[in-house]
Protein backbone atom coordinates (compact mmCIF):
# COMPACT_ATOMS: atom_id res chain seq x y z
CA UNK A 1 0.00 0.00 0.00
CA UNK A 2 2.88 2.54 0.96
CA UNK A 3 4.06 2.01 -2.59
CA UNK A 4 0.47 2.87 -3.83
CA UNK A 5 0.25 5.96 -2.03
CA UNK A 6 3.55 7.27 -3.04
CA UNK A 7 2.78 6.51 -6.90
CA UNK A 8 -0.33 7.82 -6.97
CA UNK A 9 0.30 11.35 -4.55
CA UNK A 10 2.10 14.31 -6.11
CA UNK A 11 2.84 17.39 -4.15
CA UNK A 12 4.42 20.32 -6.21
CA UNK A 13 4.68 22.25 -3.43
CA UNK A 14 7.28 19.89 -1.39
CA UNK A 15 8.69 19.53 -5.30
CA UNK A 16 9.77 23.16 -5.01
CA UNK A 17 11.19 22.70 -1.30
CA UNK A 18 13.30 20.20 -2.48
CA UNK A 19 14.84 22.32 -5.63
CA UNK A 20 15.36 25.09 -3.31
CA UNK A 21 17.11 22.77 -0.28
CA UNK A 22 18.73 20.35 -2.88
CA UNK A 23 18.09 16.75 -2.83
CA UNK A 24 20.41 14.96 -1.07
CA UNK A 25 19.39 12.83 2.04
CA UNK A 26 21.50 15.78 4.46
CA UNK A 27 18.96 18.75 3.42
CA UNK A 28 15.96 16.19 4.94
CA UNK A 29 15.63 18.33 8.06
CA UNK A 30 15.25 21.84 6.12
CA UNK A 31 13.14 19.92 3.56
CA UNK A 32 10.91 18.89 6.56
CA UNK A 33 10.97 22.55 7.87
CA UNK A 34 9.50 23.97 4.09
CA UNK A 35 7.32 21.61 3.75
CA UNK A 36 5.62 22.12 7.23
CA UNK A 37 5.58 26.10 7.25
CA UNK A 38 3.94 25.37 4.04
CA UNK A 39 1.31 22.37 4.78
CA UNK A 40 1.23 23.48 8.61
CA UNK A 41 2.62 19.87 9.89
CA UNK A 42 3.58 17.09 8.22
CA UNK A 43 1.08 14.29 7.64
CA UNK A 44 2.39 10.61 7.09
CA UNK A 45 1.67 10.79 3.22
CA UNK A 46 3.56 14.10 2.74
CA UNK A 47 6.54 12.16 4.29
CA UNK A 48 6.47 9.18 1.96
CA UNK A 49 6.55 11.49 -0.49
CA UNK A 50 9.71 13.11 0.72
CA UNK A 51 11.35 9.18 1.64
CA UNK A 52 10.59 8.54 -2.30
CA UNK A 53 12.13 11.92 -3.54
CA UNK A 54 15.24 11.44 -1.57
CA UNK A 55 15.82 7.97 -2.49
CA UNK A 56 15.70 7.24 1.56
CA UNK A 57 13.63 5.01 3.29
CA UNK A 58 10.17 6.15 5.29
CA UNK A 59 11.91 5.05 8.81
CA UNK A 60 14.17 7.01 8.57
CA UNK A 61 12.09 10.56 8.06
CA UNK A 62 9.83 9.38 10.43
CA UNK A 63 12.10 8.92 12.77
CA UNK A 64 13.37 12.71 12.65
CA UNK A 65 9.66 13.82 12.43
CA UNK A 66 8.90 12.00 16.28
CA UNK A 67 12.19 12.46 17.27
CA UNK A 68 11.91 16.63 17.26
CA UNK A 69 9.35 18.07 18.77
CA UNK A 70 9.18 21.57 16.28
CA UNK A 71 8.10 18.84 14.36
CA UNK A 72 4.14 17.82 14.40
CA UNK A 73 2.51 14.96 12.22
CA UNK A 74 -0.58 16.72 13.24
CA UNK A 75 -2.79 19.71 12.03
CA UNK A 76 -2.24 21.75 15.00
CA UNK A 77 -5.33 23.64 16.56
CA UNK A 78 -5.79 27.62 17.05
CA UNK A 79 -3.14 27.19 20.27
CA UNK A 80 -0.67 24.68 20.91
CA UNK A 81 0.13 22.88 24.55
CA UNK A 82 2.90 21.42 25.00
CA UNK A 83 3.79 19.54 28.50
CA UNK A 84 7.08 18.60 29.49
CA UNK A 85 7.93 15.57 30.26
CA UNK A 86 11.66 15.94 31.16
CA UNK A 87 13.19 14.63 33.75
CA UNK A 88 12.78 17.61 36.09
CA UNK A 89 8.98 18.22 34.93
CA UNK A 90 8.18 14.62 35.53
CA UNK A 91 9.53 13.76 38.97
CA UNK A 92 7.35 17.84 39.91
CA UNK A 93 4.18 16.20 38.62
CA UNK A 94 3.90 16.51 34.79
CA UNK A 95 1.75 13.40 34.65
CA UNK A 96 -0.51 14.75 36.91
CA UNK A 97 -0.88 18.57 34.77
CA UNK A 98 -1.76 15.78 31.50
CA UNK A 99 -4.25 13.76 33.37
CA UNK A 100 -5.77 17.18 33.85
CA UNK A 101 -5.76 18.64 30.22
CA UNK A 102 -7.46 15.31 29.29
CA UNK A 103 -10.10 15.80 32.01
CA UNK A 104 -10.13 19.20 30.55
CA UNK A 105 -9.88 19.04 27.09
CA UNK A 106 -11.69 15.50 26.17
CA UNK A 107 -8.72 14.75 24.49
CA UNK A 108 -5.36 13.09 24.85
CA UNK A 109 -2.07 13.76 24.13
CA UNK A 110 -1.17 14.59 19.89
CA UNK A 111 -5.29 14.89 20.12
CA UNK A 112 -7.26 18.06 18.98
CA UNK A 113 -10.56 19.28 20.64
CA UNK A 114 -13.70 18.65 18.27
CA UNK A 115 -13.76 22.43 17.66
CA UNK A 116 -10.23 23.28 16.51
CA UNK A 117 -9.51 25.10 19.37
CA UNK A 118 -6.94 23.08 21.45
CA UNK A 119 -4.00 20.74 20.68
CA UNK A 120 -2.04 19.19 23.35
CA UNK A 121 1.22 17.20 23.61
CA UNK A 122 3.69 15.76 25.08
CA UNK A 123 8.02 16.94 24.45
CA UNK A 124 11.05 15.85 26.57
CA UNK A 125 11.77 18.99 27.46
CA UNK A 126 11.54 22.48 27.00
CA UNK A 127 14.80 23.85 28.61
CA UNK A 128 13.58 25.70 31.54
CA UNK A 129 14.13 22.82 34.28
CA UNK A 130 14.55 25.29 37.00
CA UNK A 131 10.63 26.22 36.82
CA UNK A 132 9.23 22.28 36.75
CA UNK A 133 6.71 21.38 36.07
CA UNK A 134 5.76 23.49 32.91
CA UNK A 135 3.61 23.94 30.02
CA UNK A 136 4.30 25.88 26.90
CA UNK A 137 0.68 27.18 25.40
CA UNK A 138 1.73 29.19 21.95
CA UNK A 139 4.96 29.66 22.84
CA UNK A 140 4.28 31.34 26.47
CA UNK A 141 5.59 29.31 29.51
CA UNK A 142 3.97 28.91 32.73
CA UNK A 143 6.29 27.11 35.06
CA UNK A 144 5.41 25.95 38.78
CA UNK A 145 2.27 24.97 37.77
CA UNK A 146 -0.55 22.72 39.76
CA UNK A 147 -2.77 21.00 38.15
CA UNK A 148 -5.69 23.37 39.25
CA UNK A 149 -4.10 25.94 37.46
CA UNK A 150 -4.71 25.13 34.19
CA UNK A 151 -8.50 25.83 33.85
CA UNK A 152 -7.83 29.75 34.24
CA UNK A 153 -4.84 29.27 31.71
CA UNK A 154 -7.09 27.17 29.17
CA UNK A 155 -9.33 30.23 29.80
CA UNK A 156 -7.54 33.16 28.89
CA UNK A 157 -6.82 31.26 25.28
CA UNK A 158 -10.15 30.14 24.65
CA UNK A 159 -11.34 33.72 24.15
CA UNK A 160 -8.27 34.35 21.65
């Protein structure tokens, strides 16, 4: 079936990211970049289109697509959450802040609510350790946070 999919797809646009960033196996990770600032993530069929261009086998683009977290296989909502699940994050409750997002939300983690507005997931880390546990929402980080705490944040965002 992969081979089916990759035969019968076409994508001009990635075609054009790929002149641009050349088309050798060591431009995959800028060709991943173009190709998700243009489609807005980077579903599984737009990367078996890239492991066909590049002559490179679908592992191994997956693997750099789950391994980075800029990286999202999914259409991303109106805001972003992102937990952290480092080390630090995890031993000062991060668990507990997702079990509450999915009480929250409806939805698990790499989910989207039914409405477009939320997406949440999970990254190993988002390099502010001292401030554990966190959450990222767009961008904006809110360390030291309880698990109570997240209603009034999901709040201020869901009038955005």
């Amino acid at each position: 079936m992969e081979s089916q999919i990759q035969q019968t797809l076409h994508f001009p646009q990635i075609d054009r990211v790929i002149r641009r960033e050349g088309s050798s196996p060591d431009s995959l990770i800028q060709i991943l970049h173009g190709t998700q600032e243009i489609l807005g993530y980077l579903p599984e069929e737009a990367q078996l289109y890239i492991a066909q261009q590049l002559k490179i086998p679908p592992t191994r683009v997956y693997g750099i697509v789950s391994f980075y977290n800029f990286f999202t296989m999914e259409k991303s909502a109106k805001h972003v959450i992102s937990v952290c699940m480092g080390t630090a994050c995890y031993v000062k409750g991060a668990g507990l802040l997702m079990k509450k997002l999915e009480e929250l939300l409806g939805i698990k983690a790499g989910e989207t609510t039914k409405d477009g507005t939320f997406s949440y997931r999970e990254v190993r880390c988002l390099g502010a350790c001292g401030m554990a546990p966190l959450i990222s929402v767009d961008g904006d980080i809110y360390g030291r946070i309880q698990p109570d705490a997240l209603q009034e944040i999901l709040e201020k965002y869901s009038d955005q």
